[in-house]
C-alpha atoms as a PDB file:
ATOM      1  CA  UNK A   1     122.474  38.643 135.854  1.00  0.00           C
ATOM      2  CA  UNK A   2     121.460  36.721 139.035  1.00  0.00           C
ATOM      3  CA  UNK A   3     122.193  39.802 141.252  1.00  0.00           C
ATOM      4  CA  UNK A   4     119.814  42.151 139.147  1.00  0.00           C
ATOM      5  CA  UNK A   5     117.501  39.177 139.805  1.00  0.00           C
ATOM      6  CA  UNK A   6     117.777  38.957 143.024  1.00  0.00           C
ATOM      7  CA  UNK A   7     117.946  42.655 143.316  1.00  0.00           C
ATOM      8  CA  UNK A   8     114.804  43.077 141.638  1.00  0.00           C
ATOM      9  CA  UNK A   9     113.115  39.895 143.462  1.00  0.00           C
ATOM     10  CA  UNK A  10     114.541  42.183 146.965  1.00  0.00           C
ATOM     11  CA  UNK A  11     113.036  45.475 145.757  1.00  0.00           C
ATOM     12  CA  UNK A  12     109.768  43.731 144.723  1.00  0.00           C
ATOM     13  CA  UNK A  13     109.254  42.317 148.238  1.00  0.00           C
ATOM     14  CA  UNK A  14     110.139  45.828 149.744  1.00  0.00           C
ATOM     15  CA  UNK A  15     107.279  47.006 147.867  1.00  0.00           C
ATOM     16  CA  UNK A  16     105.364  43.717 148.814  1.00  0.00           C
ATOM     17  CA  UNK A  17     106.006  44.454 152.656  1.00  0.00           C
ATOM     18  CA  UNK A  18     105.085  48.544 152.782  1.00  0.00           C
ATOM     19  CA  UNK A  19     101.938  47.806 150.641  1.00  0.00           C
ATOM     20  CA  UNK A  20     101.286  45.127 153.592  1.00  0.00           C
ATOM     21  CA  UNK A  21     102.085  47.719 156.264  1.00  0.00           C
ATOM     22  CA  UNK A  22     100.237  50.872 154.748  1.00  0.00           C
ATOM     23  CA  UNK A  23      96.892  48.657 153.976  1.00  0.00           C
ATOM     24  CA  UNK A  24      96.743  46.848 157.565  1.00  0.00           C
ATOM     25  CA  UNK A  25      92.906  47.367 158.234  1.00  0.00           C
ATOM     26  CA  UNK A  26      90.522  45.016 157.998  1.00  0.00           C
ATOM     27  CA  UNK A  27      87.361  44.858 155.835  1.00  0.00           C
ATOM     28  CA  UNK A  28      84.755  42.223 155.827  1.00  0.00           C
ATOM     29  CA  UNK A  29      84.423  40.674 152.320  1.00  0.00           C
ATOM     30  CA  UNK A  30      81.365  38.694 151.304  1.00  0.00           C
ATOM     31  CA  UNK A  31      80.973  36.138 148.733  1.00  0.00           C
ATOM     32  CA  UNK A  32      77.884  33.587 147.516  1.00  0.00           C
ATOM     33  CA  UNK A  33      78.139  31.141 150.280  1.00  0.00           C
ATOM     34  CA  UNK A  34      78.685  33.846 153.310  1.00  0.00           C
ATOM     35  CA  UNK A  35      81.642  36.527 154.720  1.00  0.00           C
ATOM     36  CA  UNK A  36      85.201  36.578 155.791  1.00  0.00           C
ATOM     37  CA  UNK A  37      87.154  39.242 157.743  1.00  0.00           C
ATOM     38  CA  UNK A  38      90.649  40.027 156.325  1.00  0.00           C
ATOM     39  CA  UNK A  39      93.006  42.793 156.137  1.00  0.00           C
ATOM     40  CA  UNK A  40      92.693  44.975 152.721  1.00  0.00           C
ATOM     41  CA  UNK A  41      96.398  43.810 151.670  1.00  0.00           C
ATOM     42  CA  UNK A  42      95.178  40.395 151.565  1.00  0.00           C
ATOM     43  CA  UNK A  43      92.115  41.629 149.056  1.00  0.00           C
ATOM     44  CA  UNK A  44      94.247  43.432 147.414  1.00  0.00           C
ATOM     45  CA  UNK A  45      96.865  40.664 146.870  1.00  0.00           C
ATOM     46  CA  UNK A  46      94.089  37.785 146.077  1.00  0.00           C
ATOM     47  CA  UNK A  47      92.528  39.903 143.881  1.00  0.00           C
ATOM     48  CA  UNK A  48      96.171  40.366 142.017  1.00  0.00           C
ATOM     49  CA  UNK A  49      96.888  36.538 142.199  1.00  0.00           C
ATOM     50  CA  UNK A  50      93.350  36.413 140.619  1.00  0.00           C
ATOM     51  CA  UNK A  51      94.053  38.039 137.702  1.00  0.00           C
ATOM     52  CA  UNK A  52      97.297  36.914 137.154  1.00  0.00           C
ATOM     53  CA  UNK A  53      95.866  33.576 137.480  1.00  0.00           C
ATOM     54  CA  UNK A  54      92.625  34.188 134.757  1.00  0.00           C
ATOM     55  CA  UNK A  55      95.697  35.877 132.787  1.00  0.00           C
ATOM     56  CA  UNK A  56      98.068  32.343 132.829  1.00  0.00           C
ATOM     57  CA  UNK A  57      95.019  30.174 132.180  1.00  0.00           C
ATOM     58  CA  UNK A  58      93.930  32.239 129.186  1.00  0.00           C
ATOM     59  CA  UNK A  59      97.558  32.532 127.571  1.00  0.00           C
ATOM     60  CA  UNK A  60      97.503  29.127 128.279  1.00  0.00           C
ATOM     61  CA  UNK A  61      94.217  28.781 126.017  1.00  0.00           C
ATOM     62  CA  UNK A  62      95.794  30.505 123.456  1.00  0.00           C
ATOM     63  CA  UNK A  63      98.875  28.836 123.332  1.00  0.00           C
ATOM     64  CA  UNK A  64      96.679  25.718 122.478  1.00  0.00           C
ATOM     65  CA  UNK A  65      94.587  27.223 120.696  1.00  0.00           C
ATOM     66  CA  UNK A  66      97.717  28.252 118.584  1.00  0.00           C
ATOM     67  CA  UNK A  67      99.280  24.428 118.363  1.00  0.00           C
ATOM     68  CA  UNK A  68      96.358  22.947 117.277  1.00  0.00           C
ATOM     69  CA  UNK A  69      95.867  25.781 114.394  1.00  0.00           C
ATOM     70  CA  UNK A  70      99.718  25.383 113.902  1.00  0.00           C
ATOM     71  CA  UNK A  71      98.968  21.643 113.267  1.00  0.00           C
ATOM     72  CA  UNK A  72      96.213  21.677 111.044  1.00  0.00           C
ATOM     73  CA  UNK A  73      98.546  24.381 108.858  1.00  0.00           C
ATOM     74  CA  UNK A  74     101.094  22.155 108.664  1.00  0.00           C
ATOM     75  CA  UNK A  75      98.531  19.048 107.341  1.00  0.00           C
ATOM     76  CA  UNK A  76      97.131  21.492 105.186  1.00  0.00           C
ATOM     77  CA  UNK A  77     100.801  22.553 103.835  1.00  0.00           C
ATOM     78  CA  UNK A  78     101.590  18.637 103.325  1.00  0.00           C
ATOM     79  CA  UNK A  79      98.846  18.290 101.737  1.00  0.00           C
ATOM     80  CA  UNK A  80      99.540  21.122  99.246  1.00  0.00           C
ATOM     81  CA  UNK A  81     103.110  20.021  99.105  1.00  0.00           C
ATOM     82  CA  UNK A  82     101.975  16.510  97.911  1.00  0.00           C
ATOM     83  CA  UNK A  83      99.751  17.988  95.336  1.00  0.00           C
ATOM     84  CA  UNK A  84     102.209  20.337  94.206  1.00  0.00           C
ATOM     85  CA  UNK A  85     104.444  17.271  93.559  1.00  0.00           C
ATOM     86  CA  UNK A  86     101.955  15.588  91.940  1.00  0.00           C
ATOM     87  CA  UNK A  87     101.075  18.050  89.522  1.00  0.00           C
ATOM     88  CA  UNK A  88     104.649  19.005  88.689  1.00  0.00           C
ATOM     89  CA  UNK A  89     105.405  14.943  87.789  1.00  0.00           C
ATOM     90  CA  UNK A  90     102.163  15.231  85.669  1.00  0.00           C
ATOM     91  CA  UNK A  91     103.231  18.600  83.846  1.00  0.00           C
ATOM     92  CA  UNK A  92     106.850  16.739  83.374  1.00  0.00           C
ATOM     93  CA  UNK A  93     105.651  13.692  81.747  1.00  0.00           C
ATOM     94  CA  UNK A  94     102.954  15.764  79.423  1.00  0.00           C
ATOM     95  CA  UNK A  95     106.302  17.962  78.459  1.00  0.00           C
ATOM     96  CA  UNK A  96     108.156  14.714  77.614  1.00  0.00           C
ATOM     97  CA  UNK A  97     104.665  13.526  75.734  1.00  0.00           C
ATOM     98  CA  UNK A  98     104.396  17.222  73.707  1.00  0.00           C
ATOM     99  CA  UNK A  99     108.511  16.536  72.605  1.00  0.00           C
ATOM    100  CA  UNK A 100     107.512  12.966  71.554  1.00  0.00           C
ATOM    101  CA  UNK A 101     104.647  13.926  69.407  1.00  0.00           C
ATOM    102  CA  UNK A 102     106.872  17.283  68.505  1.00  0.00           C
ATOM    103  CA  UNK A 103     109.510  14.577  66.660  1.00  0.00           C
ATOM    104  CA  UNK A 104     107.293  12.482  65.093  1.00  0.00           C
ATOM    105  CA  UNK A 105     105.774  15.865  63.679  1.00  0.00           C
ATOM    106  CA  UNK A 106     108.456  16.530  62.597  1.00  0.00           C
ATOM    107  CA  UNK A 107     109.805  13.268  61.065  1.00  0.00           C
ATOM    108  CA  UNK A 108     106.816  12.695  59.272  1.00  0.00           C
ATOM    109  CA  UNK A 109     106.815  16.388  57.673  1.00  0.00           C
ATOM    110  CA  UNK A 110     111.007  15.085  56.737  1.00  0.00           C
ATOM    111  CA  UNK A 111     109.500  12.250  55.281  1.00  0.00           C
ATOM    112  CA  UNK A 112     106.602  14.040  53.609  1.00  0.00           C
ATOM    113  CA  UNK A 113     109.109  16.414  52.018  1.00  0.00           C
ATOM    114  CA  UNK A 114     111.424  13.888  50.899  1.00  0.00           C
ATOM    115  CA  UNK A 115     108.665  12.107  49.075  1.00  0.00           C
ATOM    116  CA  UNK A 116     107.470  15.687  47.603  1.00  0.00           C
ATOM    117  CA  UNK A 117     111.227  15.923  46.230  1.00  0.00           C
ATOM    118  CA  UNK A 118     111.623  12.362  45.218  1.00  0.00           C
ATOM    119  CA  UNK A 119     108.139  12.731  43.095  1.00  0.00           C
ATOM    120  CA  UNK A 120     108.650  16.139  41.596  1.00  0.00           C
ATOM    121  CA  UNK A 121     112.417  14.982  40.399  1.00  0.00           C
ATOM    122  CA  UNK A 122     110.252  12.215  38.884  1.00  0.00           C
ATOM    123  CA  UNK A 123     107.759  14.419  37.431  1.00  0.00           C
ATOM    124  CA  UNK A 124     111.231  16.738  36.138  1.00  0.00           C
ATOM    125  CA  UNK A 125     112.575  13.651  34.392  1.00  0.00           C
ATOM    126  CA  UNK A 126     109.291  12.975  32.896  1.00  0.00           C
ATOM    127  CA  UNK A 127     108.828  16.061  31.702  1.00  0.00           C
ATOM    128  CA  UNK A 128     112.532  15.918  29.849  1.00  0.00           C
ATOM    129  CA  UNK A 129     111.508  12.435  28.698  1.00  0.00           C
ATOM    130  CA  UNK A 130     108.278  13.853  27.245  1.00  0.00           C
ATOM    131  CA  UNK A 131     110.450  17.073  25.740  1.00  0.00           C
ATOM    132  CA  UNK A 132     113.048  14.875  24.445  1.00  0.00           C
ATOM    133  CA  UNK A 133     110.143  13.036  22.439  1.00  0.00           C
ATOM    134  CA  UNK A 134     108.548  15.603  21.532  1.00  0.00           C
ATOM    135  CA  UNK A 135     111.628  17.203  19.899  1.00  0.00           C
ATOM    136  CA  UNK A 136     112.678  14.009  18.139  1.00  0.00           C
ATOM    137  CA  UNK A 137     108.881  14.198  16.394  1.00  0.00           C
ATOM    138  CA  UNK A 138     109.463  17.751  15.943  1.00  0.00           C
ATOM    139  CA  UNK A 139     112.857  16.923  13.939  1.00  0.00           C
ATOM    140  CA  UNK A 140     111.223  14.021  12.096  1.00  0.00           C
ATOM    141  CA  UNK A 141     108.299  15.903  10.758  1.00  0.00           C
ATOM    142  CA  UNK A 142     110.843  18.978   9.780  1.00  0.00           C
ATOM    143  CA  UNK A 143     113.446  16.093   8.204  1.00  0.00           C
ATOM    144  CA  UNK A 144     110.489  15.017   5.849  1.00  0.00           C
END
C-alpha cells in the first residue's frame, strides 16, 4: 500500500513539475490593494490551493454543523426515551389498578350471587313450609 502511495504521490508531482514547465510565463495579477508579477503556474496553483482551502473550511462547517445537530438529536432522543419510560411505568401500574378493580368486580358479583342463592333456597323452603300448611288445612277441612 505505501508504494502505490508513494507511486501516486511520484506521478502527482510529475504532473506538478510539467504543468510548472509548460505554464512558465509571467502575467501581472492585480488585487484591491495593488499588482504582483508571477508566473501563470503559480496563479494557477494559488488559485487551486484556494479552493481546496474554501473546500476544507466549508466541510469543516458542516462537520460542525452536523455534531451540534447530532447532539441536540440525541437530547431530544433522551428526552423521548425518558418519557417513553415514564409512560410505560404509568400504563403498568393503571394495568395492575384495572386487575385490582377487575377482582373485586368480580368478588362482589361471587358474593352477590351467593346471597341470590342463599335467599331464593330460603324463599324455596318457605314456599314448602307454606305448601306443607296449606295441605295440612286442605286435609283438615276434607277430614271434617
Amino acid at each position: 500500500m505505501r508504494v502505490i502511495f508513494l507511486m501516486l504521490a511520484l506521478l502527482f508531482g510529475l504532473i506538478i513539475a510539467g504543468a510548472a514547465i509548460i505554464n512558465n510565463e509571467v502575467v501581472t495579477v492585480s488585487y484591491l490593494f495593488g499588482q504582483v508579477n508571477l508566473t501563470l503556474f503559480m496563479v494557477i496553483l494559488g488559485s487551486a490551493i484556494a479552493g481546496a482551502l474554501f473546500m476544507v473550511s466549508l466541510g469543516i462547517f458542516r462537520s460542525i454543523l452536523t455534531y451540534v445537530n447530532s447532539q441536540g438529536d440525541r437530547g431530544l432522543k433522551k428526552e423521548m426515551h425518558n418519557r417513553v419510560k415514564t409512560l410505560e411505568d404509568e400504563k403498568k401500574k393503571l394495568e395492575d389498578e384495572l386487575r385490582k378493580q377487575q377482582k373485586e368486580r368480580e368478588d362482589a358479583s361471587e358474593k352477590a350471587h351467593a346471597a341470590l342463592e342463599d335467599d331464593n333456597r330460603k324463599l324455596e323452603e318457605e314456599l314448602r313450609k307454606q305448601q306443607k300448611e296449606h295441605n295440612d288445612e286442605v286435609a283438615k277441612v276434607n277430614a271434617r
